[in-house]
C-alpha atoms as a PDB file:
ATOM      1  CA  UNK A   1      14.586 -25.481 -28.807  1.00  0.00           C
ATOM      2  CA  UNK A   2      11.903 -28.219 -28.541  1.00  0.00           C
ATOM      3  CA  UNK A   3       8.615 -27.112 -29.110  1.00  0.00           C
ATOM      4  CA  UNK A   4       7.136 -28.400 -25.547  1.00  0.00           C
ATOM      5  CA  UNK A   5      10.485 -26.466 -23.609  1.00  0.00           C
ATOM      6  CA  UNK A   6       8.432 -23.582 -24.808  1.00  0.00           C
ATOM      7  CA  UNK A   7       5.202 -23.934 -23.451  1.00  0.00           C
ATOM      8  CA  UNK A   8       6.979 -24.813 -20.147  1.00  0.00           C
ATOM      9  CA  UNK A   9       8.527 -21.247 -20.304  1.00  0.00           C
ATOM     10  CA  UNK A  10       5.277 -19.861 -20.721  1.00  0.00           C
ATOM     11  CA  UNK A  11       3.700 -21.280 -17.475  1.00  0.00           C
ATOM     12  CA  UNK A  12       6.602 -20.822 -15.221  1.00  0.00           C
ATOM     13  CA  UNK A  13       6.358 -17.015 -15.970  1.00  0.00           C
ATOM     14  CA  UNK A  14       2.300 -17.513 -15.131  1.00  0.00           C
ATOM     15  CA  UNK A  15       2.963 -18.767 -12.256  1.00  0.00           C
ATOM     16  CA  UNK A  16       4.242 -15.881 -10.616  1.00  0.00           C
ATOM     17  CA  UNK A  17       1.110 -13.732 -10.808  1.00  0.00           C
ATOM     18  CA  UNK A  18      -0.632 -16.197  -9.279  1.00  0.00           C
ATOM     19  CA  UNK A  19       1.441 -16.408  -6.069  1.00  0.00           C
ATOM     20  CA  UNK A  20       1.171 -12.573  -5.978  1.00  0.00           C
ATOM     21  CA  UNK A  21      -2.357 -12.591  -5.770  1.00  0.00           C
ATOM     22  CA  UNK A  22      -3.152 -15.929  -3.762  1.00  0.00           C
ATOM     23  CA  UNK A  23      -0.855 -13.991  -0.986  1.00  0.00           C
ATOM     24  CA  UNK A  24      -2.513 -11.049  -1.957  1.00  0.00           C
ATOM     25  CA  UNK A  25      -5.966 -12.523  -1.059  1.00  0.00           C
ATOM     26  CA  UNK A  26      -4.394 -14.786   1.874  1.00  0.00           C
ATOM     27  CA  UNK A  27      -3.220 -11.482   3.623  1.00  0.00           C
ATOM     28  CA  UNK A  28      -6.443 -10.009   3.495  1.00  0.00           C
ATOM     29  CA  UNK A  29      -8.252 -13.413   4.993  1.00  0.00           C
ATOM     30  CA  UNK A  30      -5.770 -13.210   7.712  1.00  0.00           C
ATOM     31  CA  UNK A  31      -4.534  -9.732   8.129  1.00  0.00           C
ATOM     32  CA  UNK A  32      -7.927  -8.156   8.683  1.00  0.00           C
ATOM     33  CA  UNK A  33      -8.948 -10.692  11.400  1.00  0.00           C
ATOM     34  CA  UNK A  34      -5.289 -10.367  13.132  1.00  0.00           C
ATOM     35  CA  UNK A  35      -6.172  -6.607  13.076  1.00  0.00           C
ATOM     36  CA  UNK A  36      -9.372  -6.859  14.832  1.00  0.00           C
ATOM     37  CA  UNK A  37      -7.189  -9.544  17.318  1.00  0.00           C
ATOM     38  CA  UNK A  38      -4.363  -6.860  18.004  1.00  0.00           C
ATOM     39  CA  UNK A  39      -6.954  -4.283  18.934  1.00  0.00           C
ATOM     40  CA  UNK A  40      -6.708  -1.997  15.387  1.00  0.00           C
ATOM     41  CA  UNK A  41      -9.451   0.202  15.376  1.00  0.00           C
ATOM     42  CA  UNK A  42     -10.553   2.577  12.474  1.00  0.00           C
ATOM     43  CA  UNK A  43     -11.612   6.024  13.708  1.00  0.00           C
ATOM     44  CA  UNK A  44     -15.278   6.753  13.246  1.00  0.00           C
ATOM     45  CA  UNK A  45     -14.986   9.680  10.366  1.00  0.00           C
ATOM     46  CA  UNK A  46     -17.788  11.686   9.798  1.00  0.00           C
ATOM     47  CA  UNK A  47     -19.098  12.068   6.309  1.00  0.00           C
ATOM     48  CA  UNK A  48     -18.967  15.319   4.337  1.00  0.00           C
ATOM     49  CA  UNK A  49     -22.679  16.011   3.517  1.00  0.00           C
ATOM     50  CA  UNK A  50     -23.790  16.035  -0.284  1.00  0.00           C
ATOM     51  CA  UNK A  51     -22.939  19.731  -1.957  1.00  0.00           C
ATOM     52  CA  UNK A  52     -22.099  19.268  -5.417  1.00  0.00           C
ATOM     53  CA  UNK A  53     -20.672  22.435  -6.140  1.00  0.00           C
ATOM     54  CA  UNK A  54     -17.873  21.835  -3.103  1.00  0.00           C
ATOM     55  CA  UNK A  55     -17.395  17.891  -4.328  1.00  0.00           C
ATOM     56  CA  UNK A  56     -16.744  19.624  -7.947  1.00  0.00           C
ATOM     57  CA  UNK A  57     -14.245  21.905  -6.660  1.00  0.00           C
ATOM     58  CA  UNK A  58     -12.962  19.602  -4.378  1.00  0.00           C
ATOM     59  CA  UNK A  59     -12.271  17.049  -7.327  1.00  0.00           C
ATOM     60  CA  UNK A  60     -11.205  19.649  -9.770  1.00  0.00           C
ATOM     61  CA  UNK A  61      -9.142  22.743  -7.852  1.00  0.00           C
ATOM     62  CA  UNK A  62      -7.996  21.712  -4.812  1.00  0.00           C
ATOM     63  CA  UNK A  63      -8.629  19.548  -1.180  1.00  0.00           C
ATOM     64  CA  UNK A  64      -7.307  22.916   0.474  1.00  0.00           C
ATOM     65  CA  UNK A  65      -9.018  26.340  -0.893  1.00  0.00           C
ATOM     66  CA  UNK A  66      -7.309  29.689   0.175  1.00  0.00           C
ATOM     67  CA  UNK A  67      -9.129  32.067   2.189  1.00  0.00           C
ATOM     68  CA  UNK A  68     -10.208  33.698  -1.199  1.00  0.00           C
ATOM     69  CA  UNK A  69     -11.396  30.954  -2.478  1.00  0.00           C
ATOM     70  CA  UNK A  70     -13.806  29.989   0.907  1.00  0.00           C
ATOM     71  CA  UNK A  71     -15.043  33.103   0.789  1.00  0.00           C
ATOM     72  CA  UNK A  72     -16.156  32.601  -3.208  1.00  0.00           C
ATOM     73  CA  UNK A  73     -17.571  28.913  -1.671  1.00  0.00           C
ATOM     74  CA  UNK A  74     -19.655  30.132   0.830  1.00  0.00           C
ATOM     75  CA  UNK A  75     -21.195  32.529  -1.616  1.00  0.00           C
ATOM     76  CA  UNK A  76     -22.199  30.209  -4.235  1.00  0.00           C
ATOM     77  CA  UNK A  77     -23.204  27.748  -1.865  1.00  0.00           C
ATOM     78  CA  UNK A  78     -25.036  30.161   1.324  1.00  0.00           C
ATOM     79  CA  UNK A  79     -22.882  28.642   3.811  1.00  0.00           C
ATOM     80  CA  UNK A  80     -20.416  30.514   5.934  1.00  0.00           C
ATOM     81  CA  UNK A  81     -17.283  30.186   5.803  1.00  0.00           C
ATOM     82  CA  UNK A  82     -16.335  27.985   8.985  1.00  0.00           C
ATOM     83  CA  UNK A  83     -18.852  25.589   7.479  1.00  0.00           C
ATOM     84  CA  UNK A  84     -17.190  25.302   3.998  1.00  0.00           C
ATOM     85  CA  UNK A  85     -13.854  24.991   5.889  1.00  0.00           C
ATOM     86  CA  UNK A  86     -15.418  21.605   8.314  1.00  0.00           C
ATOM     87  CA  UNK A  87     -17.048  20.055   4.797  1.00  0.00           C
ATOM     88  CA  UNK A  88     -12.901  20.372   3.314  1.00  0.00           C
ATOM     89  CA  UNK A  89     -11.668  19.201   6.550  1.00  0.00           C
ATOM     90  CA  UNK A  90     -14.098  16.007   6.455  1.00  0.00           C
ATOM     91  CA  UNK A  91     -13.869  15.343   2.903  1.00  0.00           C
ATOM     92  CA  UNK A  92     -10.425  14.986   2.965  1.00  0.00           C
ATOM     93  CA  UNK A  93     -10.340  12.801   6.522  1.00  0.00           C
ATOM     94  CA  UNK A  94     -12.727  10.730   4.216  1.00  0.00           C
ATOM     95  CA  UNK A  95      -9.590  10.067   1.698  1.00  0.00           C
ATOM     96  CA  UNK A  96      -7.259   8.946   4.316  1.00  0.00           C
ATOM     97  CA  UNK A  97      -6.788   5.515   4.166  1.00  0.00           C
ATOM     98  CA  UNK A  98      -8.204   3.462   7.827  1.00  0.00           C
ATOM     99  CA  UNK A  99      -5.811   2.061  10.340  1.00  0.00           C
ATOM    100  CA  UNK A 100      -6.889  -1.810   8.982  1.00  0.00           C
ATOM    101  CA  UNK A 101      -5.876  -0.831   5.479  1.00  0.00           C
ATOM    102  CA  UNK A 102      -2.382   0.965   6.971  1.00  0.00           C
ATOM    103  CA  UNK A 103      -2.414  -2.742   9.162  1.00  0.00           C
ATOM    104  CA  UNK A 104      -3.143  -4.782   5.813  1.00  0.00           C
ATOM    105  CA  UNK A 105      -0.304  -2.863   3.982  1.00  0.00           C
ATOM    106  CA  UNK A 106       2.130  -3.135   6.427  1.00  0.00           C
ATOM    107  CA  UNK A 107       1.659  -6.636   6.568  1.00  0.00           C
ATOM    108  CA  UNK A 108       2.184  -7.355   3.228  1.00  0.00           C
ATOM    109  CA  UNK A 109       5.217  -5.549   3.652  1.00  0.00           C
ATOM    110  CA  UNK A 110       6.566  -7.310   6.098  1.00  0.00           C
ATOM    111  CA  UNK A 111       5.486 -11.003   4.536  1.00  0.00           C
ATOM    112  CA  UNK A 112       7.030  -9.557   1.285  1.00  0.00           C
ATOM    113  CA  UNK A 113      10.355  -8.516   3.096  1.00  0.00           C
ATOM    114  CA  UNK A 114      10.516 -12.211   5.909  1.00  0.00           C
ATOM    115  CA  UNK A 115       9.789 -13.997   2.343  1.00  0.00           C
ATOM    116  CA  UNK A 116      12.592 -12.520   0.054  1.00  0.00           C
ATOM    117  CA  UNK A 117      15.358 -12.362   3.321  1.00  0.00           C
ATOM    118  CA  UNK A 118      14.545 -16.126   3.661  1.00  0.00           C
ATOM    119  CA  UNK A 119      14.813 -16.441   0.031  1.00  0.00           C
ATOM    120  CA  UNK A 120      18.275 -15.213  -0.083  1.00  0.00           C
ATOM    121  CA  UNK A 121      19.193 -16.686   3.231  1.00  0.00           C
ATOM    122  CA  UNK A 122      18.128 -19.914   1.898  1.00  0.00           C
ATOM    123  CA  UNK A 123      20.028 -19.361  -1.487  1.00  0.00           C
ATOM    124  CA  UNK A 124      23.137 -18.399   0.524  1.00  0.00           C
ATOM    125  CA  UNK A 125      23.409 -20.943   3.647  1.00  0.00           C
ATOM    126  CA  UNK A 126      25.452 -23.695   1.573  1.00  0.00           C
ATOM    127  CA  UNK A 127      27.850 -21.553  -0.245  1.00  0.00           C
ATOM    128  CA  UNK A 128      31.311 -21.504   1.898  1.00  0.00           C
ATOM    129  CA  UNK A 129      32.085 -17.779   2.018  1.00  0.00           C
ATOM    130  CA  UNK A 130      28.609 -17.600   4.154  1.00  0.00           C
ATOM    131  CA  UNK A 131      30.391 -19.378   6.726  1.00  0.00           C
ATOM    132  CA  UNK A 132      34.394 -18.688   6.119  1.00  0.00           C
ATOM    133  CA  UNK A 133      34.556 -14.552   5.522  1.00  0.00           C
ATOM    134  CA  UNK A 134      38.433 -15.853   4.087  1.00  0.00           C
ATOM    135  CA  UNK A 135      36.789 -17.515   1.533  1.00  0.00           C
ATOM    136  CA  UNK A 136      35.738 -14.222  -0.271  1.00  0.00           C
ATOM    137  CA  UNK A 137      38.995 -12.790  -0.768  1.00  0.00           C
ATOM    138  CA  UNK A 138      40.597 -16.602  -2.088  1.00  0.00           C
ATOM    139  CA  UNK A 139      42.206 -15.944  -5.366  1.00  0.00           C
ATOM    140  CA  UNK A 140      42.371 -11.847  -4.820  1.00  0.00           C
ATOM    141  CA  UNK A 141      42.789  -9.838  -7.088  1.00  0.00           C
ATOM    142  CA  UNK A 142      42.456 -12.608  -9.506  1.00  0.00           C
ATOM    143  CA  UNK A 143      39.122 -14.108  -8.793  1.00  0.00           C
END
């Protein structure tokens, strides 16, 4: 192998990253703003408010405490137990991923999937059993 068919190698397979991530940032220059076009909105999501103890056993235990475990909360803390059970409830809405992310995801998705079916389309339109089904079986069993 000559030494420059090497370094050739080398910056095909680089190439490939970049694509990824040029489409990557492409999507998001022109996903977001065909969001806001099609009328995507996020919900408004109120914020949990500041308790460390909660955000520690939120992080560390679980996003859904047991009735037990409320009750333990709302001790520690001095809140009742309805109000321990609304900071969970908006602390994990405050997870969820928006609708515009969902939109920017699904979008990628679907360039990904148009992009690799016209790939293959593309690899496959001038090879004759695309067009003659016959051709396929030409030569069966011994093909």
């Amino acid at each position: 192998m000559h030494i420059y068919a090497y370094k050739y190698k080398t910056a095909a397979k680089c190439i490939f990253p970049l694509l990824i991530s040029s489409g990557l940032c492409l999507l998001r220059v022109i996903a977001i703003p065909l969001s806001k076009v099609l009328g995507v909105k996020d919900r408004i999501r109120i914020r949990a408010a500041s308790i460390p103890k909660l955000e520690a056993f939120y992080k560390q235990h679980s996003q859904q405490p047991s009735q037990s475990e409320v009750v333990g909360l709302g001790k520690q803390c001095g809140l009742s137990q309805r109000k321990i059970q609304t900071w969970f409830r908006h602390r994990r809405n405050q997870d969820r991923p928006s609708s515009t992310k969902k939109f920017c995801e699904a979008s990628w998705r679907f360039v990904f999937y148009l992009t690799s079916f016209t790939a293959g389309l593309g690899s496959l339109i001038d090879t004759p059993w695309f067009w003659d089904q016959s051709e396929c079986w030409r030569g069966y069993p011994k093909q």
